[in-house]
PDB file of N, CA and C in Angstrom:
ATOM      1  N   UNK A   1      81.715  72.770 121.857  1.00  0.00           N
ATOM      2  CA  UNK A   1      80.452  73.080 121.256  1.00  0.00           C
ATOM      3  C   UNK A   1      80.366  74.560 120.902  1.00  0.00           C
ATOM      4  N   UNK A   2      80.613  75.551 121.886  1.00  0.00           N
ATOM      5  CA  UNK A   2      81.128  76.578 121.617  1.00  0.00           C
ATOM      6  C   UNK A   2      81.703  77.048 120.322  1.00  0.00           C
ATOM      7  N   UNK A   3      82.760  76.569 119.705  1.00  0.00           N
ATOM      8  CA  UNK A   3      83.634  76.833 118.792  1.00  0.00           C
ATOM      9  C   UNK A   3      82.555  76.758 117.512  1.00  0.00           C
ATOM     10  N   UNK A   4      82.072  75.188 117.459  1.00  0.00           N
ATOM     11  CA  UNK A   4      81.296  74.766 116.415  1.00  0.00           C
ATOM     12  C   UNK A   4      79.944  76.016 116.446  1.00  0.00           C
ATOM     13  N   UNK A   5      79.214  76.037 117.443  1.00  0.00           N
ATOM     14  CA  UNK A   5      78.438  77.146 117.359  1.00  0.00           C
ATOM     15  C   UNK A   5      78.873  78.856 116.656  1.00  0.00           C
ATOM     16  N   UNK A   6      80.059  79.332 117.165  1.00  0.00           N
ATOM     17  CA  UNK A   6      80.489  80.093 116.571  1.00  0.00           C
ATOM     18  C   UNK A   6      81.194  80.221 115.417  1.00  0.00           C
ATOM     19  N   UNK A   7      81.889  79.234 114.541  1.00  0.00           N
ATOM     20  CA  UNK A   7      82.098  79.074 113.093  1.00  0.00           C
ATOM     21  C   UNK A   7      80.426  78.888 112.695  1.00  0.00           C
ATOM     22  N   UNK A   8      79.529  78.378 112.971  1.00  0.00           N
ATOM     23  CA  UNK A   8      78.594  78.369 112.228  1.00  0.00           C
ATOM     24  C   UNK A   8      77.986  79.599 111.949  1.00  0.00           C
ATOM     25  N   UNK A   9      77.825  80.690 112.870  1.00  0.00           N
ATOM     26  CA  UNK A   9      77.385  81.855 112.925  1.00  0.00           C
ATOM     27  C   UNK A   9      78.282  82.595 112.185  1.00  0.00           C
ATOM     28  N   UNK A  10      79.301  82.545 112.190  1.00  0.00           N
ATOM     29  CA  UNK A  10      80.784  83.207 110.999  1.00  0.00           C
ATOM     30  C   UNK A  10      80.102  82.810 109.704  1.00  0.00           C
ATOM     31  N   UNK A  11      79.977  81.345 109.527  1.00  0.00           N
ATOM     32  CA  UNK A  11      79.469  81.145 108.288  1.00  0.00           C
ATOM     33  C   UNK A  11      78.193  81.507 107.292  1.00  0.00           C
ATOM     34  N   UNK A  12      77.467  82.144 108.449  1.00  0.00           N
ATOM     35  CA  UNK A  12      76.032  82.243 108.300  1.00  0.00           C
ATOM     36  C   UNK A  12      76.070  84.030 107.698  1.00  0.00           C
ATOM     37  N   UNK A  13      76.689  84.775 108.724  1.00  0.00           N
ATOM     38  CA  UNK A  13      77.241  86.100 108.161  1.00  0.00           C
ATOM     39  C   UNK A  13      77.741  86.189 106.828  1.00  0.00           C
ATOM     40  N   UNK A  14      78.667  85.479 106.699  1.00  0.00           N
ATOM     41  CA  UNK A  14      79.584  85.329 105.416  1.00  0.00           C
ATOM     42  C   UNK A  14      78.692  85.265 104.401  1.00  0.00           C
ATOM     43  N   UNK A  15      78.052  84.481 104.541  1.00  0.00           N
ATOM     44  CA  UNK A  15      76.686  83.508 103.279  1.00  0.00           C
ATOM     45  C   UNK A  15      75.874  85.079 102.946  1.00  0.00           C
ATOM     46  N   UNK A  16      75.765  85.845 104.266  1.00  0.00           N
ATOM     47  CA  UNK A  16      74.900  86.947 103.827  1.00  0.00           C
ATOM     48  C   UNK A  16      75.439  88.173 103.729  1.00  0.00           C
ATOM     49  N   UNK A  17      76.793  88.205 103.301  1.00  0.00           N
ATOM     50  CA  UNK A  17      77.320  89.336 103.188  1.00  0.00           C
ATOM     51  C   UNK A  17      78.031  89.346 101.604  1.00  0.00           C
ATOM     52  N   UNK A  18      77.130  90.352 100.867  1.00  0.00           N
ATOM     53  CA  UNK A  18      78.049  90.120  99.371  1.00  0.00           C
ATOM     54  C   UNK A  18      79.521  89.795  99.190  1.00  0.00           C
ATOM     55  N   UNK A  19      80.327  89.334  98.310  1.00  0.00           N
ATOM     56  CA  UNK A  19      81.567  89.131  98.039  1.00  0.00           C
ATOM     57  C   UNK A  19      82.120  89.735  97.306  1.00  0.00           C
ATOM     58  N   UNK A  20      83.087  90.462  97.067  1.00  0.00           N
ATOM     59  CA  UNK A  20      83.963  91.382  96.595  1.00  0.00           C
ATOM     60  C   UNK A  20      83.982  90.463  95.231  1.00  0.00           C
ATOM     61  N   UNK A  21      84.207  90.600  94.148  1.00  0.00           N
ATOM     62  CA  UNK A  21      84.561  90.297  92.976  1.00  0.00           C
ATOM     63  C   UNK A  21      85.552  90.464  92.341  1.00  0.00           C
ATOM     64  N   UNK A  22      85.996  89.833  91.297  1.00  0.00           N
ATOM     65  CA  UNK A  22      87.482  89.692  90.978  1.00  0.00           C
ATOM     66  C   UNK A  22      87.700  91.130  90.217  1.00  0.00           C
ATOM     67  N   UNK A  23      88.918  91.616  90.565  1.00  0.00           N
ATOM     68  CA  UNK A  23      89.251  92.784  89.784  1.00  0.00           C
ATOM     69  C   UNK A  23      89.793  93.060  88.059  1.00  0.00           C
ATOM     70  N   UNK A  24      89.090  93.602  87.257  1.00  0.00           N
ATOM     71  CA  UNK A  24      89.424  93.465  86.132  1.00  0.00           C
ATOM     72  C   UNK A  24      89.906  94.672  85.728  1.00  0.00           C
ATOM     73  N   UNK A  25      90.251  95.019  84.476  1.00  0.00           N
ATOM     74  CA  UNK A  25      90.634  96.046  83.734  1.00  0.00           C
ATOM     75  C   UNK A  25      90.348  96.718  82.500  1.00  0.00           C
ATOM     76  N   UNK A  26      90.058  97.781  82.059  1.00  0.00           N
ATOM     77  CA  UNK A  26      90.146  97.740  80.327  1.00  0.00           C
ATOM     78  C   UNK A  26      90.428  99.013  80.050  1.00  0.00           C
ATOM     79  N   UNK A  27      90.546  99.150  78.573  1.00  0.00           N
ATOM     80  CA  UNK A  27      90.872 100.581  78.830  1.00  0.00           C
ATOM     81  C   UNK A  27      90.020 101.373  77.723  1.00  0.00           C
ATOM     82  N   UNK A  28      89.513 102.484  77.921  1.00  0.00           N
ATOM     83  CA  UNK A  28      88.061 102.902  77.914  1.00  0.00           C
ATOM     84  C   UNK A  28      89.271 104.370  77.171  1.00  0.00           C
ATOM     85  N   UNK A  29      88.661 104.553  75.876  1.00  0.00           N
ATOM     86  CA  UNK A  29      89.056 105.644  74.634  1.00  0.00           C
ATOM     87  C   UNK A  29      88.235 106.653  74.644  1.00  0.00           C
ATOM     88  N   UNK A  30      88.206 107.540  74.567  1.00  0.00           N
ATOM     89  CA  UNK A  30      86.551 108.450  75.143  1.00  0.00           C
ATOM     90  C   UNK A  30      87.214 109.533  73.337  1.00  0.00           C
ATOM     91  N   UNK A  31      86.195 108.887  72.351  1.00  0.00           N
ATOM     92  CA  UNK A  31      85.814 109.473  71.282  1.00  0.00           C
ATOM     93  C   UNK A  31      84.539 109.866  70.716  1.00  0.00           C
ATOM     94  N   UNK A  32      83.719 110.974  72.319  1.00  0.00           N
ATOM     95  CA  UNK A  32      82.632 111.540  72.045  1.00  0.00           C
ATOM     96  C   UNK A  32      82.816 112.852  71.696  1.00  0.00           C
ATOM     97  N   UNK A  33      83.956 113.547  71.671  1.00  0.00           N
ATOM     98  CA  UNK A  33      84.402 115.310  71.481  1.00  0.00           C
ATOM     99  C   UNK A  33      83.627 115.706  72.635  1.00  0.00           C
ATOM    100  N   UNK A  34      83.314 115.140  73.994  1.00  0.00           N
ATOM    101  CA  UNK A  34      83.372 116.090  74.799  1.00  0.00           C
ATOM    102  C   UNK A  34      84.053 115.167  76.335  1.00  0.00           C
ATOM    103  N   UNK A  35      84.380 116.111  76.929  1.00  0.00           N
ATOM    104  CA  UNK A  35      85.549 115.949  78.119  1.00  0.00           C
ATOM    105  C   UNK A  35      84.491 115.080  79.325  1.00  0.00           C
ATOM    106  N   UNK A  36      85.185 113.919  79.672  1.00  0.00           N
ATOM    107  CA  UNK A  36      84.087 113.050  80.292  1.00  0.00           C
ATOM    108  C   UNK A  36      85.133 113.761  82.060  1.00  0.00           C
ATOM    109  N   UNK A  37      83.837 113.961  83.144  1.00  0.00           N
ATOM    110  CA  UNK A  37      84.828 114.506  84.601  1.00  0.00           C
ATOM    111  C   UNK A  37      84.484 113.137  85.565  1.00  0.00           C
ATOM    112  N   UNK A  38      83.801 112.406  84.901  1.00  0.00           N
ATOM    113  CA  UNK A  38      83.303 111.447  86.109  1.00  0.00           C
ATOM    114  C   UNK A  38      82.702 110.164  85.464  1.00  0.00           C
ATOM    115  N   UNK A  39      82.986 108.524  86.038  1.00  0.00           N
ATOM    116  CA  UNK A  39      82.135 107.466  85.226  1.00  0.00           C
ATOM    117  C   UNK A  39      81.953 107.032  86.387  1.00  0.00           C
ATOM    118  N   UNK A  40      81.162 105.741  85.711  1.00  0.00           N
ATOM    119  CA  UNK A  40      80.458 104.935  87.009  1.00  0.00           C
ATOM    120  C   UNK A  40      79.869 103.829  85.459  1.00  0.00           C
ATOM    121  N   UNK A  41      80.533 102.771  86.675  1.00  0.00           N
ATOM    122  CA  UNK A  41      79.536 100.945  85.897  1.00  0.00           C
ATOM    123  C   UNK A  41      78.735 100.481  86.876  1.00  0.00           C
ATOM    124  N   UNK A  42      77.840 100.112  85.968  1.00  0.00           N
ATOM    125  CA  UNK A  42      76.713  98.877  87.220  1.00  0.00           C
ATOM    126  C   UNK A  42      76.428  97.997  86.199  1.00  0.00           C
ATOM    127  N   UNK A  43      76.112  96.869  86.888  1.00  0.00           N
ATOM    128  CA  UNK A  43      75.611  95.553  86.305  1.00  0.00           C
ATOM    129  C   UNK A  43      74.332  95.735  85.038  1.00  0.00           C
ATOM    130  N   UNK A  44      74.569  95.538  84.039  1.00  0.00           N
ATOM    131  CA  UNK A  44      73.762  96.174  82.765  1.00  0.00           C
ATOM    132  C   UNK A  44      72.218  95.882  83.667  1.00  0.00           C
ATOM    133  N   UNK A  45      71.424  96.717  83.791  1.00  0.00           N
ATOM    134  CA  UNK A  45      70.115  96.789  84.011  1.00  0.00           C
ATOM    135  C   UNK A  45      69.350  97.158  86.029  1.00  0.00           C
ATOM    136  N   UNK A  46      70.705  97.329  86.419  1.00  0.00           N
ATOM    137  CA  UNK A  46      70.815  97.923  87.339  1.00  0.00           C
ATOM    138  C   UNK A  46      71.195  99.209  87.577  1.00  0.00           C
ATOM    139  N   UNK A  47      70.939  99.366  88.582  1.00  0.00           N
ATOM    140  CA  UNK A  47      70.862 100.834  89.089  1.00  0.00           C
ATOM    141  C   UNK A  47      71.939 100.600  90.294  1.00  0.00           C
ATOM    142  N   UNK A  48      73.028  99.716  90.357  1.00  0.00           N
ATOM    143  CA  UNK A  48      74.296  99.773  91.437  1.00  0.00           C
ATOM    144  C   UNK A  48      75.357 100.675  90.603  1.00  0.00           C
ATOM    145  N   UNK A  49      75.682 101.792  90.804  1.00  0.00           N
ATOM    146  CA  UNK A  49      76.220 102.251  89.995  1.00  0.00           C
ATOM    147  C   UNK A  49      77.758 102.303  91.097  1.00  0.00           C
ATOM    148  N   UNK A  50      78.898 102.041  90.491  1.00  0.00           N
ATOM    149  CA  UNK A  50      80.027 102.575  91.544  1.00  0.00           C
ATOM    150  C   UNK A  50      81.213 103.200  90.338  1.00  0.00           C
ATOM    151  N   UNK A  51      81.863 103.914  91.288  1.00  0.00           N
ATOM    152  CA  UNK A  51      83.066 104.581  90.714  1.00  0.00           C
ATOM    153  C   UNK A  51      84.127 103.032  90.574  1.00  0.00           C
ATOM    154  N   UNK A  52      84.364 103.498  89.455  1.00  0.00           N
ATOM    155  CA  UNK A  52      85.986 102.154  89.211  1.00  0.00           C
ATOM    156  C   UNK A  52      86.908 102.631  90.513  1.00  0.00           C
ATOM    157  N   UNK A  53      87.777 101.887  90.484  1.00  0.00           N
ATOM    158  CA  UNK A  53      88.847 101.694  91.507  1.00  0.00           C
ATOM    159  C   UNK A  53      90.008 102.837  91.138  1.00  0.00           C
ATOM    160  N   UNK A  54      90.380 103.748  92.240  1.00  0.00           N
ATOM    161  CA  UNK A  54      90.832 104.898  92.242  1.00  0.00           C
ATOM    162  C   UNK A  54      92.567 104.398  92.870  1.00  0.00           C
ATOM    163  N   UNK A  55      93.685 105.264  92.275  1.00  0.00           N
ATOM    164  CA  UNK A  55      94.878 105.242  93.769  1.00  0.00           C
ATOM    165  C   UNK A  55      94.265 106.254  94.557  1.00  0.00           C
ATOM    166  N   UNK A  56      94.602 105.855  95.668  1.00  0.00           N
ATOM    167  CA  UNK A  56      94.335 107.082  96.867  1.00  0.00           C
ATOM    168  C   UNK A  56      95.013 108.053  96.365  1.00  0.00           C
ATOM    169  N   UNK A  57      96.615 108.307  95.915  1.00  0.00           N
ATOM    170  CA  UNK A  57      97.382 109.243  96.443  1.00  0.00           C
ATOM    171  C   UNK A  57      96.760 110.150  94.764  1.00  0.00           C
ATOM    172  N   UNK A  58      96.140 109.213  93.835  1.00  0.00           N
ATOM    173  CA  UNK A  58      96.324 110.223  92.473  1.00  0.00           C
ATOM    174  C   UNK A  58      95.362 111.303  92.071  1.00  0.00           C
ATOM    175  N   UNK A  59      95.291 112.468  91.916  1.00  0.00           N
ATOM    176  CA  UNK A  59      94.182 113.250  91.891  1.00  0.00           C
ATOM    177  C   UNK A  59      93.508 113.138  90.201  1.00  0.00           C
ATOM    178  N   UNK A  60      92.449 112.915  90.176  1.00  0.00           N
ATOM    179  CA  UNK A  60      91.655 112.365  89.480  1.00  0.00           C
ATOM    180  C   UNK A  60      91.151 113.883  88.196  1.00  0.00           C
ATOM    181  N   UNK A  61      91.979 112.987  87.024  1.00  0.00           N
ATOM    182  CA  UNK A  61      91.613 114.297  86.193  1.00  0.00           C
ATOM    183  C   UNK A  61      90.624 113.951  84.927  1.00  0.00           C
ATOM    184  N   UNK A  62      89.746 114.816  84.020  1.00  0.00           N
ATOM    185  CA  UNK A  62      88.766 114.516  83.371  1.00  0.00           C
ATOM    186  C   UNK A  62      90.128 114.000  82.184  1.00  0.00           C
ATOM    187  N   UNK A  63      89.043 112.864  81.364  1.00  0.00           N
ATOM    188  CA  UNK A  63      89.476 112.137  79.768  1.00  0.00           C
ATOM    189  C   UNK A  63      88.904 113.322  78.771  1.00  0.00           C
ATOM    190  N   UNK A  64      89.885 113.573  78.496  1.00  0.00           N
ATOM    191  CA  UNK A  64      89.307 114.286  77.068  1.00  0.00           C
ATOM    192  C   UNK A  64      89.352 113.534  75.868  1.00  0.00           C
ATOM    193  N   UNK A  65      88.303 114.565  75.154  1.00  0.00           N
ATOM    194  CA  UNK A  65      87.832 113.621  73.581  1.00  0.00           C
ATOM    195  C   UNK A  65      89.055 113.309  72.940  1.00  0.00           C
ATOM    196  N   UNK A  66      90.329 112.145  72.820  1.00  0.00           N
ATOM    197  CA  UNK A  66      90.872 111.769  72.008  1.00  0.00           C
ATOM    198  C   UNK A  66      91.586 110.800  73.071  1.00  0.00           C
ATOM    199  N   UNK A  67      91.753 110.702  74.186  1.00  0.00           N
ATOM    200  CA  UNK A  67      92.305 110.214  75.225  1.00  0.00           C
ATOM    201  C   UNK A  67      91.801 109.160  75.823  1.00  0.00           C
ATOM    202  N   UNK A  68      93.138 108.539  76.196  1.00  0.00           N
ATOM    203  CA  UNK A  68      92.748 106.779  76.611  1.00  0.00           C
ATOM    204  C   UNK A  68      93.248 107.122  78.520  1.00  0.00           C
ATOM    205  N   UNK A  69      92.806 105.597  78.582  1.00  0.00           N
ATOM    206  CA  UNK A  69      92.761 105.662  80.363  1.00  0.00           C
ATOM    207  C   UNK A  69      92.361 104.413  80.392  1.00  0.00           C
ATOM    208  N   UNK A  70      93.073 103.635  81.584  1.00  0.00           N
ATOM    209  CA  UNK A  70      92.719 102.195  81.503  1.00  0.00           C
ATOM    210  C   UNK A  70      92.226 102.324  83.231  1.00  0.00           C
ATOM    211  N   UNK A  71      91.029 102.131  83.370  1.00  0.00           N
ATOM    212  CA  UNK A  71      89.928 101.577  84.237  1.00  0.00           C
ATOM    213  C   UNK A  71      89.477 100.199  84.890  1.00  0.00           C
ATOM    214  N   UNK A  72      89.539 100.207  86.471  1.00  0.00           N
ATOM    215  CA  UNK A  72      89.755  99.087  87.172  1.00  0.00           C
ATOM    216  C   UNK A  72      88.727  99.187  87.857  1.00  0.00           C
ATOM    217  N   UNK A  73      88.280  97.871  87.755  1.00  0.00           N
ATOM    218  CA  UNK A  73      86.876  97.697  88.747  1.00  0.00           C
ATOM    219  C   UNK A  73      86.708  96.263  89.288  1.00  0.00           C
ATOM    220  N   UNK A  74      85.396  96.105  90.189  1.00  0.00           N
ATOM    221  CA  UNK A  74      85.577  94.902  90.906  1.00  0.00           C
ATOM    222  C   UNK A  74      84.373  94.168  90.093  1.00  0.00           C
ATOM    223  N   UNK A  75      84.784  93.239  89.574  1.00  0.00           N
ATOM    224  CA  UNK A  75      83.349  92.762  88.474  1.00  0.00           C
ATOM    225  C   UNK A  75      82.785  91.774  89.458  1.00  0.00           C
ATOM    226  N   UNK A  76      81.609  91.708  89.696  1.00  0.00           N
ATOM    227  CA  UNK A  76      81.247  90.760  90.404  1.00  0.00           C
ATOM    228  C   UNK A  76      80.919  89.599  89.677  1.00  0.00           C
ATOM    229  N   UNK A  77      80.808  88.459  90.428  1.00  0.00           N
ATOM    230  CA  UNK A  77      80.766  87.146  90.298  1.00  0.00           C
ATOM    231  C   UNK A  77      79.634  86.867  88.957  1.00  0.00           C
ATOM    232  N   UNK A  78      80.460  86.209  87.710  1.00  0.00           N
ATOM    233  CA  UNK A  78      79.172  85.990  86.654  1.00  0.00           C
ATOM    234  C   UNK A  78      78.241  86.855  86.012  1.00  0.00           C
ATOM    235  N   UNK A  79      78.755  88.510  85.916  1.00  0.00           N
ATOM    236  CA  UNK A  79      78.657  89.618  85.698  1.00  0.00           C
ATOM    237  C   UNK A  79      79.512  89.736  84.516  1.00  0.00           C
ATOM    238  N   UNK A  80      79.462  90.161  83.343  1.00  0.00           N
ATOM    239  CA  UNK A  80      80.244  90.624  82.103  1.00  0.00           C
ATOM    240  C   UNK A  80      79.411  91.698  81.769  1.00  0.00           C
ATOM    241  N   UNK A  81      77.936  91.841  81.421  1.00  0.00           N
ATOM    242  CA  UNK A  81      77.739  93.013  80.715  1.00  0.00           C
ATOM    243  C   UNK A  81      77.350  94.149  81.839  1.00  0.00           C
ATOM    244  N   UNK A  82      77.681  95.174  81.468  1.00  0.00           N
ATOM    245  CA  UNK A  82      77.839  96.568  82.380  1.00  0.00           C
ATOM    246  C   UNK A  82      77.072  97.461  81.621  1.00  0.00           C
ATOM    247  N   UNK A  83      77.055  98.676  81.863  1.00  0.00           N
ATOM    248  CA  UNK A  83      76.192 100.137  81.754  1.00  0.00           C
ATOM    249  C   UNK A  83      77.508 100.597  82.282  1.00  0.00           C
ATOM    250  N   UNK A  84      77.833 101.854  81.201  1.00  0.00           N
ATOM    251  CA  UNK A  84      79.001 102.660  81.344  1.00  0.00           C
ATOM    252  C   UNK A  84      78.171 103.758  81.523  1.00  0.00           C
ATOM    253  N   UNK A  85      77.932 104.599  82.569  1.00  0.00           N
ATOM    254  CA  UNK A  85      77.593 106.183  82.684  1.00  0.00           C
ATOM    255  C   UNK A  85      78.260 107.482  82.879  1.00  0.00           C
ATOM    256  N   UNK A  86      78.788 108.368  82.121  1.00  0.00           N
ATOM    257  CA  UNK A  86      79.571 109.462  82.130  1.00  0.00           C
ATOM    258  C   UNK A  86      78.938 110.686  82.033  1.00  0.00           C
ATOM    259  N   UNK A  87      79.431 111.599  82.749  1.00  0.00           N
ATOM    260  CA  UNK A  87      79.053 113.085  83.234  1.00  0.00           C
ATOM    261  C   UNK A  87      80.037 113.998  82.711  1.00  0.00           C
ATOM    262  N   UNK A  88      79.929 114.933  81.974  1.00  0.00           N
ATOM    263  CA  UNK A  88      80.397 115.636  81.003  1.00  0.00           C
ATOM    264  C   UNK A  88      81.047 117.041  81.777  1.00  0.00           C
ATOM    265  N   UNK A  89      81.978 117.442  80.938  1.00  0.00           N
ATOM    266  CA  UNK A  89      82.136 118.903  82.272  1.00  0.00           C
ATOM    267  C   UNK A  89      81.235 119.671  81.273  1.00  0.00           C
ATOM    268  N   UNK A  90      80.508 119.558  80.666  1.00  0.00           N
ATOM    269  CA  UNK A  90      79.303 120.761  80.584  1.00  0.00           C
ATOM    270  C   UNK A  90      77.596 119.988  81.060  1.00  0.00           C
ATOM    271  N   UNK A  91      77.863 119.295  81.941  1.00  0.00           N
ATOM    272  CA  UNK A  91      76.609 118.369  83.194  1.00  0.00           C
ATOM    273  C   UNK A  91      76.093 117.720  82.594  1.00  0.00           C
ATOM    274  N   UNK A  92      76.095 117.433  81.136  1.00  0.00           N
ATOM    275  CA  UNK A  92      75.278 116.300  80.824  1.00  0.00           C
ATOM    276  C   UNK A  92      75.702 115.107  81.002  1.00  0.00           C
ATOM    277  N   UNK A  93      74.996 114.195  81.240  1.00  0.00           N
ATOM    278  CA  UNK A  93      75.307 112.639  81.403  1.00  0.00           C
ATOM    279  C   UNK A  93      74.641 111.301  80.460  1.00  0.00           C
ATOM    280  N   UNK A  94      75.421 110.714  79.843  1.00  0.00           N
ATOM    281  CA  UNK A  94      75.048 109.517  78.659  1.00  0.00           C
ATOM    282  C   UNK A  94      74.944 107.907  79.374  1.00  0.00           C
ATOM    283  N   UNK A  95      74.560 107.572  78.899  1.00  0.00           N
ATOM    284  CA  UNK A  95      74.515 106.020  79.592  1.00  0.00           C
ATOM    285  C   UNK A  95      75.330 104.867  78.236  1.00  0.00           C
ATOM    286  N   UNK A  96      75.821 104.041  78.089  1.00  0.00           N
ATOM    287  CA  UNK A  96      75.925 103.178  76.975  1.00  0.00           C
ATOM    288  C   UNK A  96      76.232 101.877  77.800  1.00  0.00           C
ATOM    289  N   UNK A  97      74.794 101.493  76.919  1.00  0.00           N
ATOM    290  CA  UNK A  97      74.047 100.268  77.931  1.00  0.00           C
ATOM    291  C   UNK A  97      75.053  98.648  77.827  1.00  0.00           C
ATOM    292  N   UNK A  98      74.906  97.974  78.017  1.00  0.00           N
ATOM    293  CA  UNK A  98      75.301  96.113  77.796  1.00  0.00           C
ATOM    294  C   UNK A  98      76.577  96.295  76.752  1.00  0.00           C
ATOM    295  N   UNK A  99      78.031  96.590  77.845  1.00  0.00           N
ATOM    296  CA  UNK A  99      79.192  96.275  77.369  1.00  0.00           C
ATOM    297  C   UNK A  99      79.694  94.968  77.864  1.00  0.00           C
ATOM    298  N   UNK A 100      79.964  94.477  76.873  1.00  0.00           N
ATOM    299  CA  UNK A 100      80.492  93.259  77.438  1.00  0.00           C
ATOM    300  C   UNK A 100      82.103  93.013  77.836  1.00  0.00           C
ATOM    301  N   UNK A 101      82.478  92.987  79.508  1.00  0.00           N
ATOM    302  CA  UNK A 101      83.726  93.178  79.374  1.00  0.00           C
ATOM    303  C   UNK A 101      84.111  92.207  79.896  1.00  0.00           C
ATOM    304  N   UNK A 102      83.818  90.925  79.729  1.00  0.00           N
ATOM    305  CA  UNK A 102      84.603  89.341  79.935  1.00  0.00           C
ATOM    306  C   UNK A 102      84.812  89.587  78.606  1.00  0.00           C
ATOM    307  N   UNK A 103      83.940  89.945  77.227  1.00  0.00           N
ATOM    308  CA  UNK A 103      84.764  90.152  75.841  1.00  0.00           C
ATOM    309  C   UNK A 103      85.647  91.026  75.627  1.00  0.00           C
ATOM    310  N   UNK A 104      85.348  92.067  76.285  1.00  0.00           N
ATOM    311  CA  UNK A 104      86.484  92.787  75.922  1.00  0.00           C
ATOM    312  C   UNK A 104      87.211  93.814  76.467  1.00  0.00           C
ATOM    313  N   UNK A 105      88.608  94.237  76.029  1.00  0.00           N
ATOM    314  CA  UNK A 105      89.684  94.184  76.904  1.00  0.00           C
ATOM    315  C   UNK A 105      89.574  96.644  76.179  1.00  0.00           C
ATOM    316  N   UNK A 106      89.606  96.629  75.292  1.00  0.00           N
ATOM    317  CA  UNK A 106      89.065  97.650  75.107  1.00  0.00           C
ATOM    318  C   UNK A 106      88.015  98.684  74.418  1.00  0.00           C
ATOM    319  N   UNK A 107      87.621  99.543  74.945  1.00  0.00           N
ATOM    320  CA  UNK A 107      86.298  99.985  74.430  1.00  0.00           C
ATOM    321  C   UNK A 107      86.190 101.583  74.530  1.00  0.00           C
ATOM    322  N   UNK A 108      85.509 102.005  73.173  1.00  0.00           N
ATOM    323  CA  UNK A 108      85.585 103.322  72.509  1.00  0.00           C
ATOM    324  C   UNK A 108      84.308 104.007  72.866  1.00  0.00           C
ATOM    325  N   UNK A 109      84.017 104.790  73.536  1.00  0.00           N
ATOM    326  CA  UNK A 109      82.779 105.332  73.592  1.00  0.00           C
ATOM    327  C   UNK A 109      82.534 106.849  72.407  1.00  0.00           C
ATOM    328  N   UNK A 110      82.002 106.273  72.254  1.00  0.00           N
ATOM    329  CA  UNK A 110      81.235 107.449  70.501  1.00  0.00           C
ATOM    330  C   UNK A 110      79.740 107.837  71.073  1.00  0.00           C
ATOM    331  N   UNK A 111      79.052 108.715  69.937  1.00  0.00           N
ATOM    332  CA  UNK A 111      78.326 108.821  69.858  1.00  0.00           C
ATOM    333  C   UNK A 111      78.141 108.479  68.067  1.00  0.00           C
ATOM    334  N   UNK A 112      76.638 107.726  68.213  1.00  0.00           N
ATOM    335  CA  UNK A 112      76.353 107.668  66.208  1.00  0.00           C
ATOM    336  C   UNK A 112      74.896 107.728  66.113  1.00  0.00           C
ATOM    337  N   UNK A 113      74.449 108.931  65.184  1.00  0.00           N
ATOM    338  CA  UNK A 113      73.496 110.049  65.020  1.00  0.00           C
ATOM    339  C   UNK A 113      72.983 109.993  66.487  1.00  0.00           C
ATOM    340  N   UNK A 114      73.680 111.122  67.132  1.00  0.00           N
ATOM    341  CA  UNK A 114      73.389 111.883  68.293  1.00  0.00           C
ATOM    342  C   UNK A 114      72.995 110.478  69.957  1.00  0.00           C
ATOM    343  N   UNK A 115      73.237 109.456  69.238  1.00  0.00           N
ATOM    344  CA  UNK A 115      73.064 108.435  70.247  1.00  0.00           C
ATOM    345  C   UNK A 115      74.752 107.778  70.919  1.00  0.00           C
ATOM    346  N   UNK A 116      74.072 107.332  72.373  1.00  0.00           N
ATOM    347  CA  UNK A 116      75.698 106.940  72.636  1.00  0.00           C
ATOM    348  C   UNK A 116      75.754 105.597  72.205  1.00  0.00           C
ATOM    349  N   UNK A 117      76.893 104.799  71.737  1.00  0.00           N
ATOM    350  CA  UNK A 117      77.611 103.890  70.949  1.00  0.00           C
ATOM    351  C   UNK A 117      78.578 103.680  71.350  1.00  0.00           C
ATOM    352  N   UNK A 118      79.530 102.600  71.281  1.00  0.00           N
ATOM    353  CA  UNK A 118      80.502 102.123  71.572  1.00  0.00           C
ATOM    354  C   UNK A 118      81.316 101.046  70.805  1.00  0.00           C
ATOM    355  N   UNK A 119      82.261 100.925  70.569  1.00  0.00           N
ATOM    356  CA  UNK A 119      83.034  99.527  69.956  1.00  0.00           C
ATOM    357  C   UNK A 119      84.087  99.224  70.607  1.00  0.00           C
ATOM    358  N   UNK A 120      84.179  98.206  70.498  1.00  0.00           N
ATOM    359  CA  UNK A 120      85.445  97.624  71.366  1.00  0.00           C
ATOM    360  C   UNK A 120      85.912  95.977  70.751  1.00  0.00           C
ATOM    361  N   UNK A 121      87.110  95.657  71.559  1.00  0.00           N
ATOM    362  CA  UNK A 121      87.951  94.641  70.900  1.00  0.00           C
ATOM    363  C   UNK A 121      88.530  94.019  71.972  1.00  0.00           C
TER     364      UNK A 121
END
């Protein structure tokens, strides 16, 4: 009885503990002419913002305006559109809202008349 009591309580934790999400990829072109030092995605209309998935051992250097970089994150479950947010090395920070990345595999961040924009494929 024991046992059964305690898988149930395992199960009950589990049920209430978020689940890691499958890891995806894409690779993110940064064609705003200015040097991005830092991003972060959250679920389009949220405010969970996290850093993509880092190597430990690699020291983390800014994308400059013409430069590609392919970006790994944990998409959670039934999640495709995201909020891309980037911090500039002169402190400003842009948002470019509902990317869809179950569509797509890569994506250009622009700006078009002074707004942030994006295309991708």
């Amino acid at each position: 009885m024991r046992t059964i009591g305690a898988a149930a309580s395992i199960g009950v934790l589990l049920a209430a503990t978020p689940a890691f999400g499958e890891e995806r990829e894409f690779l993110l072109t940064n064609a705003t002419g200015k040097r991005i030092v830092e991003g972060e995605l959250a679920p389009s209309s949220s405010s969970r913002w996290q850093f993509p998935k880092r190597d430990p051992d690699a020291t983390p250097a800014p994308l400059v305006s013409g430069a590609r970089q392919s970006i790994a994150f944990d998409k959670d479950h039934g999640t495709c559109l995201v909020d891309l947010r980037a911090r500039f090395a002169d402190g400003t920070l842009s948002v470019w809202p509902r990317i869809d990345l179950c569509q797509l595999s890569y994506v250009t961040l622009r700006y078009s008349h002074g707004a942030p924009s994006f295309f991708g494929n």
